[in-house]
Protein backbone atom coordinates (compact mmCIF):
# COMPACT_ATOMS: atom_id res chain seq x y z
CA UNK A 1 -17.39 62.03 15.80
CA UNK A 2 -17.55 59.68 12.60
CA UNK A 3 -14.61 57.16 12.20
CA UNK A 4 -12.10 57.58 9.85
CA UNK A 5 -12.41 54.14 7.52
CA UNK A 6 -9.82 55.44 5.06
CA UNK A 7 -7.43 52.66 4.24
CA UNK A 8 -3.96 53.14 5.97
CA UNK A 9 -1.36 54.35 3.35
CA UNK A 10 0.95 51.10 1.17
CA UNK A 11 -2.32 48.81 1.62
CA UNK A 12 -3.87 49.26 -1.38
CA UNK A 13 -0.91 46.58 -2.87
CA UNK A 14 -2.43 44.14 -0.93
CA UNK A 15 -5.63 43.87 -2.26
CA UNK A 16 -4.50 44.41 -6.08
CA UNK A 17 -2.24 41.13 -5.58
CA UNK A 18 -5.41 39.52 -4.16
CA UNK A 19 -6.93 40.29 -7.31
CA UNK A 20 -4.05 39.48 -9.99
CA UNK A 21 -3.69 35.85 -8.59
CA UNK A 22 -7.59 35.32 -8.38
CA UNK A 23 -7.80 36.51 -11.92
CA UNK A 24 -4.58 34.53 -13.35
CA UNK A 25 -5.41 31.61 -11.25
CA UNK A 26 -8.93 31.10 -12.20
CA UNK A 27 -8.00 32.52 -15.69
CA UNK A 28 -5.46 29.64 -16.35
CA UNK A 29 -7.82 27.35 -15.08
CA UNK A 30 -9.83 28.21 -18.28
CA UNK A 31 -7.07 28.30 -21.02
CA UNK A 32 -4.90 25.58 -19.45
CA UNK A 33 -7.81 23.17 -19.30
CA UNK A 34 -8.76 23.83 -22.75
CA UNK A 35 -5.48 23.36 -24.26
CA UNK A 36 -4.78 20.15 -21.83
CA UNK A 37 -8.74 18.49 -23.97
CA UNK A 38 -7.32 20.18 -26.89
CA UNK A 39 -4.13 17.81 -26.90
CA UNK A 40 -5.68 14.97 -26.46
CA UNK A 41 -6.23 14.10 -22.65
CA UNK A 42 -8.74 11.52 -21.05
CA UNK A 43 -11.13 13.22 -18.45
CA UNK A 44 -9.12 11.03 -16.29
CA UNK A 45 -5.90 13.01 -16.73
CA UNK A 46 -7.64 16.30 -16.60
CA UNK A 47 -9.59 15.57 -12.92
CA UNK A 48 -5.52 14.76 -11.69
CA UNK A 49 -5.32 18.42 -12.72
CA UNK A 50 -7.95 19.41 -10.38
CA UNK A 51 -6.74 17.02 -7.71
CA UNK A 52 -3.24 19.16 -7.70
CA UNK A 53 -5.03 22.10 -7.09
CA UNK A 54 -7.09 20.61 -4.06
CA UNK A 55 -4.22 19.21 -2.28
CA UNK A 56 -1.46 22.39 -2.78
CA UNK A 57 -5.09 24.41 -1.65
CA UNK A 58 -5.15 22.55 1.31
CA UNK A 59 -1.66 21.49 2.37
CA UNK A 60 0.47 24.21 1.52
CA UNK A 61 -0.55 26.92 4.49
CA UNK A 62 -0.34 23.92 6.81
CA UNK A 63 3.28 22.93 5.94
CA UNK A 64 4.48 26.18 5.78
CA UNK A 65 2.53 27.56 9.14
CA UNK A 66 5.80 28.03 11.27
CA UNK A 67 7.27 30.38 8.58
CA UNK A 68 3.93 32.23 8.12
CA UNK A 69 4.09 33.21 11.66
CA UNK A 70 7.64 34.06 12.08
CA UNK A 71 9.27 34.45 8.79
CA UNK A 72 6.35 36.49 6.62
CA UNK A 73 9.12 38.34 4.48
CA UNK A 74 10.45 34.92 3.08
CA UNK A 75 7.23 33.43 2.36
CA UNK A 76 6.39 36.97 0.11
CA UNK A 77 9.74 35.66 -1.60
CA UNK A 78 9.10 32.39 -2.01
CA UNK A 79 5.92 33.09 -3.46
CA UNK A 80 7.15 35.49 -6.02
CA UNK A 81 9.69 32.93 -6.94
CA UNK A 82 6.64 30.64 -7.80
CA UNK A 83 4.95 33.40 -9.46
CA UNK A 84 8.05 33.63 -11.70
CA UNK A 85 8.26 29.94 -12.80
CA UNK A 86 4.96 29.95 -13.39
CA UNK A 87 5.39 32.75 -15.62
CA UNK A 88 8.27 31.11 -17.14
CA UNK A 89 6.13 27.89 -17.88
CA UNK A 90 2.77 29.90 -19.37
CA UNK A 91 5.31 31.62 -21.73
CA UNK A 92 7.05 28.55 -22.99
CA UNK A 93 3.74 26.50 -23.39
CA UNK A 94 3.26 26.68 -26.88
CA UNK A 95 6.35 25.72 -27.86
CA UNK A 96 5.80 21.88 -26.33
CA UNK A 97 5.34 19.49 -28.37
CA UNK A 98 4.97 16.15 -26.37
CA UNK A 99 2.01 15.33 -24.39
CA UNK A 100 3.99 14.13 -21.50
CA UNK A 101 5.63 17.71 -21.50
CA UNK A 102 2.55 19.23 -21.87
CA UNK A 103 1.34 17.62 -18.73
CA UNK A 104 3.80 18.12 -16.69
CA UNK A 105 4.45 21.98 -17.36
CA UNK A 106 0.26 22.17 -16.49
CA UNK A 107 0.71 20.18 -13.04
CA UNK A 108 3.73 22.78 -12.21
CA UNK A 109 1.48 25.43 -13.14
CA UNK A 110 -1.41 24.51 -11.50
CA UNK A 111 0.39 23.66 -9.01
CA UNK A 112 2.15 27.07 -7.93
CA UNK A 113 -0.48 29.23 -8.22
CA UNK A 114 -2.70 27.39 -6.19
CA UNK A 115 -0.48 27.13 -3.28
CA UNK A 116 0.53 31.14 -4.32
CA UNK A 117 -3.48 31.79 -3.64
CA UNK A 118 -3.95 29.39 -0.12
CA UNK A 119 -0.79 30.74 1.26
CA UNK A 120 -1.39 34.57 0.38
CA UNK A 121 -5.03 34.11 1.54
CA UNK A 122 -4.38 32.99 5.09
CA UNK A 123 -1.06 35.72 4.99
CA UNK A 124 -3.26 38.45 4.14
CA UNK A 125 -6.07 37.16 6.84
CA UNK A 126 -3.35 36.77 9.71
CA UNK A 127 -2.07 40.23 8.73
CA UNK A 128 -5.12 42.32 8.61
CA UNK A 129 -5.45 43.33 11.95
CA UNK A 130 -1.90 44.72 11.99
CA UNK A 131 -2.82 46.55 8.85
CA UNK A 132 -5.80 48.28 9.77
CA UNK A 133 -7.50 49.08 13.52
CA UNK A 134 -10.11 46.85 14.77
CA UNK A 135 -12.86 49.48 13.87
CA UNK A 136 -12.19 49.20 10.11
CA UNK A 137 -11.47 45.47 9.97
CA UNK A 138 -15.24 45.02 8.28
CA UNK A 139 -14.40 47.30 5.25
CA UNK A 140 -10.71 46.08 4.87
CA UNK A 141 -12.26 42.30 4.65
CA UNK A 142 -14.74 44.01 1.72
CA UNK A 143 -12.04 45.37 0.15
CA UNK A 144 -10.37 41.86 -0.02
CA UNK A 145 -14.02 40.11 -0.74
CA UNK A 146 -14.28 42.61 -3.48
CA UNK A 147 -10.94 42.37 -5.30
CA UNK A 148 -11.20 38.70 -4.99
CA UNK A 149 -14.82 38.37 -6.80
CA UNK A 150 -13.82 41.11 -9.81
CA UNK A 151 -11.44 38.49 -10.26
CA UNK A 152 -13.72 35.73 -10.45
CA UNK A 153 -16.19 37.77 -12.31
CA UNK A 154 -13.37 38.44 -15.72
CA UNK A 155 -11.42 35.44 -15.17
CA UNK A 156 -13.65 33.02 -17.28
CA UNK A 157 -14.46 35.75 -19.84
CA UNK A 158 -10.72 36.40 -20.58
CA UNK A 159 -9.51 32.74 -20.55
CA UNK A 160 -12.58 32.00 -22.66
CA UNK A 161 -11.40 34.89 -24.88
CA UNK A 162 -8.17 34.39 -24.93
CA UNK A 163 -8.60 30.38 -25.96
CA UNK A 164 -11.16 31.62 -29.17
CA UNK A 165 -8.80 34.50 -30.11
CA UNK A 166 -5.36 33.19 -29.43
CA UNK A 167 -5.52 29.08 -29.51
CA UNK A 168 -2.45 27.40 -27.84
CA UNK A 169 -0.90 30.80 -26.88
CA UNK A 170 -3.72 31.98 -24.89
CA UNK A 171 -1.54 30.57 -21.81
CA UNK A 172 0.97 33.11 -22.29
CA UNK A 173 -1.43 36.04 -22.30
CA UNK A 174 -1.38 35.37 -18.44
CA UNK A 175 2.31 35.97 -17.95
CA UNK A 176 1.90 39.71 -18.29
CA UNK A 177 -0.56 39.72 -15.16
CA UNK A 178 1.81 37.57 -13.44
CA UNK A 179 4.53 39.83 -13.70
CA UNK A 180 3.17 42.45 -12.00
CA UNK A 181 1.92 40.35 -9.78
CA UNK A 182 5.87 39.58 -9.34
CA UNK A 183 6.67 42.59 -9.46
CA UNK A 184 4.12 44.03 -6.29
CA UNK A 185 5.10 40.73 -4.10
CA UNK A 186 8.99 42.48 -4.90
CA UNK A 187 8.27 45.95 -3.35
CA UNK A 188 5.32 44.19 -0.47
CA UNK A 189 6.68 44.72 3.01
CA UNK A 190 5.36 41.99 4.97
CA UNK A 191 3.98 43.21 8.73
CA UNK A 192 6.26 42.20 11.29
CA UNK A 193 6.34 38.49 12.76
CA UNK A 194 3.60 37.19 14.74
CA UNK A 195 5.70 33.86 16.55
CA UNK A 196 4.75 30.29 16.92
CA UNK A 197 1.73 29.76 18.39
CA UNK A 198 1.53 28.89 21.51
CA UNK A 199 0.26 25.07 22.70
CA UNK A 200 0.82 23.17 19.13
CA UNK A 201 0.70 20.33 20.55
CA UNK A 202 -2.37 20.62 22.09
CA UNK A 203 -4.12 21.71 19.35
CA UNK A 204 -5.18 21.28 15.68
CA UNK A 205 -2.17 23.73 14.25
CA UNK A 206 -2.09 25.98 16.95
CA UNK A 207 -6.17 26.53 16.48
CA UNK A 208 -7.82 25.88 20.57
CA UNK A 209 -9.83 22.70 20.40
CA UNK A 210 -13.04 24.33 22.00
CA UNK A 211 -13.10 26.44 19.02
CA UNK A 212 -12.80 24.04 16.01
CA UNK A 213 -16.57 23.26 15.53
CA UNK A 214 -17.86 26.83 16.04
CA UNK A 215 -15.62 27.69 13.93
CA UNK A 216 -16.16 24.68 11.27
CA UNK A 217 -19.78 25.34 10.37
CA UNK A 218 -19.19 28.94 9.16
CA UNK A 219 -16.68 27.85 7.45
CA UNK A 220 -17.98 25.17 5.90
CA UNK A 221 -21.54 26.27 4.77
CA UNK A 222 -19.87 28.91 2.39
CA UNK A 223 -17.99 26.96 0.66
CA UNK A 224 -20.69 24.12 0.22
CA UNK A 225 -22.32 26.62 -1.65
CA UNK A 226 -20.16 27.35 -4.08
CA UNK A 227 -19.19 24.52 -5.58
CA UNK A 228 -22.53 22.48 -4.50
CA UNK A 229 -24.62 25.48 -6.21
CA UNK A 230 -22.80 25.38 -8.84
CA UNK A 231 -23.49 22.08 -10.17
CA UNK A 232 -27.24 22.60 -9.43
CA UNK A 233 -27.55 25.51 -11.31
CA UNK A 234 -25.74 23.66 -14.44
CA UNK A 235 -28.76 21.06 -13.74
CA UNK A 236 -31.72 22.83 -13.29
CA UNK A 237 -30.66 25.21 -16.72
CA UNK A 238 -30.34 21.77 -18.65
CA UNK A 239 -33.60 20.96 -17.34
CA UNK A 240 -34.74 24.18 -18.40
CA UNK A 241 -33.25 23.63 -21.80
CA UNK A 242 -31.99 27.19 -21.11
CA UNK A 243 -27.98 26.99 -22.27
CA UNK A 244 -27.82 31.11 -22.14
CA UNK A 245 -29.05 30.94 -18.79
CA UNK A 246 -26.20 29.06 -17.42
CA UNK A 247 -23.51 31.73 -18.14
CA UNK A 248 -25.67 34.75 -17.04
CA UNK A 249 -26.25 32.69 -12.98
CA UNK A 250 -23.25 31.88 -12.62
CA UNK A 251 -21.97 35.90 -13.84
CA UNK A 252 -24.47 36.68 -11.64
CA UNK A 253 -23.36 35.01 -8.74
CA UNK A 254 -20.05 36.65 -8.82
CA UNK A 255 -21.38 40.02 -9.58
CA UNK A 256 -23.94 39.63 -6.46
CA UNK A 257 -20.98 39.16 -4.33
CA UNK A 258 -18.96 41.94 -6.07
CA UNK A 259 -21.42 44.39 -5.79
CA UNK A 260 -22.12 43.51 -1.98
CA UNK A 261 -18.44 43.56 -0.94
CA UNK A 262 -18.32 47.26 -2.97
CA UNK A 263 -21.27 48.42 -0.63
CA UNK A 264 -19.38 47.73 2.41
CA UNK A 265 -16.63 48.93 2.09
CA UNK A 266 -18.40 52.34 3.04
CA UNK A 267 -19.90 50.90 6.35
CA UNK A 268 -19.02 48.57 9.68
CA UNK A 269 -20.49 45.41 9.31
CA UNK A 270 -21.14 44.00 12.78
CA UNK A 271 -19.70 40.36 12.29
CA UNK A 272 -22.53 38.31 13.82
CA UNK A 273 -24.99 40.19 12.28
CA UNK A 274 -23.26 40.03 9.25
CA UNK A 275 -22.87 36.39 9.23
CA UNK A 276 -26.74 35.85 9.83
CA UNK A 277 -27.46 37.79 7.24
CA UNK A 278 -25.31 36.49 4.88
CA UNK A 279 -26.84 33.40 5.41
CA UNK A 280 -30.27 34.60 5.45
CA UNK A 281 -29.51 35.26 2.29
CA UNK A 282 -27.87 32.43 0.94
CA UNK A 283 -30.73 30.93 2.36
CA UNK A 284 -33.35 32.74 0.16
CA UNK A 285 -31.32 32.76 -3.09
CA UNK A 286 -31.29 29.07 -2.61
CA UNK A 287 -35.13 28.98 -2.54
CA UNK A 288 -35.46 31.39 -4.98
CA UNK A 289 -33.50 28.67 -7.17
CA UNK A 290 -35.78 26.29 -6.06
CA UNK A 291 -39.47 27.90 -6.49
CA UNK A 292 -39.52 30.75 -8.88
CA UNK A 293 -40.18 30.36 -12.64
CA UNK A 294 -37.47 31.29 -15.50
CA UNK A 295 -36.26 34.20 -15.81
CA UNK A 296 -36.86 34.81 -12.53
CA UNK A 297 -35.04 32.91 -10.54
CA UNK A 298 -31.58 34.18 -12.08
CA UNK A 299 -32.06 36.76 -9.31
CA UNK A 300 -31.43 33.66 -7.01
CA UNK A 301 -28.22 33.66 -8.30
CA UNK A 302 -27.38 37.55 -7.22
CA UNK A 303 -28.55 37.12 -3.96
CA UNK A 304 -26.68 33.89 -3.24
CA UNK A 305 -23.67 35.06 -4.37
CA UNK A 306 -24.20 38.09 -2.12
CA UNK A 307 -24.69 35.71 0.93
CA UNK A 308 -21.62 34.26 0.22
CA UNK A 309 -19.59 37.42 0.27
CA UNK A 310 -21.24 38.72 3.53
CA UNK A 311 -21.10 35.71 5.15
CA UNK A 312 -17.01 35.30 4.68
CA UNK A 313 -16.43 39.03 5.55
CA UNK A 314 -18.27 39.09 8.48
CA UNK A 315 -16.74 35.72 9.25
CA UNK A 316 -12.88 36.83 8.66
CA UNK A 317 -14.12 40.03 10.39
CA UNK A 318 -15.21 37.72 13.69
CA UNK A 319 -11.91 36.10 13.80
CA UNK A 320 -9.47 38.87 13.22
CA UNK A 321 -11.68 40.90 15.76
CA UNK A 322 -11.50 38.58 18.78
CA UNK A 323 -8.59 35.59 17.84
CA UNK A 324 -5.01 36.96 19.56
CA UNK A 325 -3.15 37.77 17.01
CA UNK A 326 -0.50 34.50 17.48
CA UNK A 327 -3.65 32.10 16.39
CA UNK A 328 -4.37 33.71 13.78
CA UNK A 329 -2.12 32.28 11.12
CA UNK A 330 -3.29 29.07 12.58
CA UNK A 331 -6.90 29.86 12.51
CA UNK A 332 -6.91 30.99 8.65
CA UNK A 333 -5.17 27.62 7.74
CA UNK A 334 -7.53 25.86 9.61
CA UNK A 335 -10.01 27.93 7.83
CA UNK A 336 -9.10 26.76 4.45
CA UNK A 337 -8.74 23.72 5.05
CA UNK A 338 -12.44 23.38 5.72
CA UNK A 339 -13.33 25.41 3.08
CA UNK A 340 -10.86 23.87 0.41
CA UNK A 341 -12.50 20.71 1.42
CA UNK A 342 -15.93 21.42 1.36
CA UNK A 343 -15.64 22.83 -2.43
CA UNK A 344 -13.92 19.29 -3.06
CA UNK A 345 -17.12 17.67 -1.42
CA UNK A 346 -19.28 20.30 -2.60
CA UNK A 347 -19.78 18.94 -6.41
CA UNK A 348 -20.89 15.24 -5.41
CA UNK A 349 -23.00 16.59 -2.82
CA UNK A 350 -24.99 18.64 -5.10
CA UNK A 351 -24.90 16.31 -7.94
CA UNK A 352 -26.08 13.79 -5.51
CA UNK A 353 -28.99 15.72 -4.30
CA UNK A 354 -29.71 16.76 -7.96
CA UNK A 355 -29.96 13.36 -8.67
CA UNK A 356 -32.33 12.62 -5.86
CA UNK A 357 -34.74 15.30 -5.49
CA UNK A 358 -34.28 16.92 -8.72
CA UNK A 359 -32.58 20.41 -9.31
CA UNK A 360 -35.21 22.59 -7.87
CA UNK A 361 -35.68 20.29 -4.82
CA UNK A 362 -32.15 20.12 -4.18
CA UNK A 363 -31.95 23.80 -4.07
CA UNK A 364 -34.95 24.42 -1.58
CA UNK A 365 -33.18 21.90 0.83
CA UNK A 366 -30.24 23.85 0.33
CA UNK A 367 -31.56 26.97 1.29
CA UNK A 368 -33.98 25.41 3.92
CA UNK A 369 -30.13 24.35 5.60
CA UNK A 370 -28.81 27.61 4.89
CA UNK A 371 -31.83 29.72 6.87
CA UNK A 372 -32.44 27.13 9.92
CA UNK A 373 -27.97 27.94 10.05
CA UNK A 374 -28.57 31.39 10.39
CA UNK A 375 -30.75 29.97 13.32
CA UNK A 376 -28.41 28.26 15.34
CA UNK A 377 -25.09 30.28 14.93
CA UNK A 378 -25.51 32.65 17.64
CA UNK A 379 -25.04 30.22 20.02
CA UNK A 380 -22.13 28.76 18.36
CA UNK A 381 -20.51 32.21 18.08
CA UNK A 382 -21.10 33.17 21.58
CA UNK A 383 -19.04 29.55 22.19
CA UNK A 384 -16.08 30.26 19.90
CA UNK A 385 -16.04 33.59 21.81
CA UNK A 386 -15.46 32.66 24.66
CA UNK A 387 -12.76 30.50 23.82
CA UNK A 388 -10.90 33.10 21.76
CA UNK A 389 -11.62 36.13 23.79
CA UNK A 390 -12.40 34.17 27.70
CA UNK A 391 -11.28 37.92 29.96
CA UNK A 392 -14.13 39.48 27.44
């Protein structure tokens, strides 16, 4: 008898807000930046920008862990009160008319969505299992993957539309996505409490020590990618002397994971397999990069952004499958910590290696790490399993 993978009834609000604050996040990103160069700031002032959203990525989940576990309704409140100032402050940009104001209603800004998006991502991650059974964990992860890449796929087109159309009031364009977003975090019933984790103390924020490098590497190879890629692939397109090329990659690396994450949310994805072959393919988009002539190798770009997506589904999949359900809150900061961290190290890495073996070479190491990965994770799966799951 086939499975029934129809999502359980009330979820579906869970996966829109996913998408709203990936697509309001990212989207201010955009418009905010571009009004912050417009008035007048150093590149100095604008990395601090960047910084804020690094640190509230990484710190937020971690200092509010204990209420994550046991208080899951007031953290849904607290983050639509966040959602609301920020609102509040994208409406009344335009009328500021200090630099120093300016600034400091960004650095707010920036700062309350990114802690909105690290909080609700290791919520949602901790509360997946109690959502849907363990058989459809694979698609509900897709379904997450998914919403989360649409948003990264219009994000940059509306913020860059909404600064040429609409100038200094393309900030408050993103106050109408916001309020819904307010709105759905309003009516979201959080699942019930998980409690503390057991053995704190012990432990790197309730995560079991034996598990924190197999663990790591998944999480951390991702990640790399992303932001390490990235800066490649504005290289090698300058090298090129191929400007149009450089939008339609990095669209295409989105889209590659969107249209992945759509495909399966029809079927199971078994998570080691998944994970392999999400790197496999990270792997060969990386070479493809690397080796094939222009316009070719934009179709590295699709298949690395579809390793990426596999690889985090089957990897959130792997967790929520075998982790008990206390850790898991733990696990998922833990989680983005590492990966928060490695798109922070990501950019000089790549730059670094673009700078040493050239664009093209830097990619083919990249993807030479990515397949000999896929190489050595069973083992380091088979480790972390044990330690989450040891009567399995």
């Amino acid at each position: 008898m086939a499975k029934d993978l129809t999502p359980p009834s009330g979820t579906f609000s869970f996966f829109l807000l996913a998408f709203l604050l990936t697509l309001t996040g990212q989207g201010l990103v955009v418009a905010g930046l571009w009004r912050f160069l417009e008035a007048g700031a150093s590149g100095l002032q604008t990395s601090v920008l960047t910084l804020v959203q690094a640190l509230a990525s990484i710190l937020t989940p971690f200092l509010l862990q204990s209420w994550l576990e046991t208080r899951p309704q007031m953290v849904l409140r607290l983050l639509a009160f966040g959602l609301g100032v920020a609102a509040l402050l994208a409406l009344g940009s335009p009328g500021l008319s200090t630099f120093l104001l300016l600034y400091a209603a960004l650095l707010a800004l920036f700062l309350f969505l990114t802690a909105a998006l690290a909080i609700y991502g290791v919520l949602l991650g901790s509360a997946l299992p109690r959502l849907f059974p363990k058989e459809a964990l694979s698609q509900a992860n897709a379904r997450w993957e998914m919403a989360n890449t649409l948003g990264l796929v219009l994000a940059p087109l509306i913020g860059g539309f909404a600064v040429d159309r609409l100038g200094p009031y393309a900030l408050p364009l993103f106050a109408l996505p916001l309020g819904v977003a307010l709105v759905l975090l309003l009516g979201l019933k959080a699942p019930p409490p998980l409690g503390p984790s057991e053995g704190r103390r012990k432990a790197f924020g309730g995560v079991p020590l034996g598990v924190l490098l197999p663990v790591a590497l998944p999480a951390l190879l991702p990640a790399l990618a992303l932001t390490g890629g990235g800066v490649l692939t504005a290289l090698l397109f300058h090298d090129l002397k191929r400007p149009e090329g450089l939008g339609i990659a990095w669209a295409g690396f989105s889209l590659g994971g969107f249209l992945v994450a759509q495909a399966l949310t029809r079927v199971s994805l078994p998570p080691v397999l998944g994970l392999l072959g999400g790197l496999g393919l990270l792997g060969l988009g990386n070479l493809g990069n690397g080796l094939l002539p222009y316009p070719h190798l934009l179709l590295g770009s699709l298949v690395s952004g579809a390793g990426v997506s596999v690889a985090r589904i089957a990897f959130r999949t792997f967790l929520q499958r075998l982790a008990p359900p206390e850790t898991l809150v733990g696990l998922f900061a833990y989680v983005n910590v590492l990966t928060q961290t490695a798109r922070v190290l990501g950019s000089p890495l790549g730059g670094g290696l673009g700078d040493l073996l050239g664009p093209r070479g830097a990619f083919v190491a990249f993807g030479s790490v990515f397949l000999l990965a896929s190489l050595l994770f069973p083992p380091l799966l088979r480790l972390s399993q044990r330690v989450l799951s040891p009567s399995r």
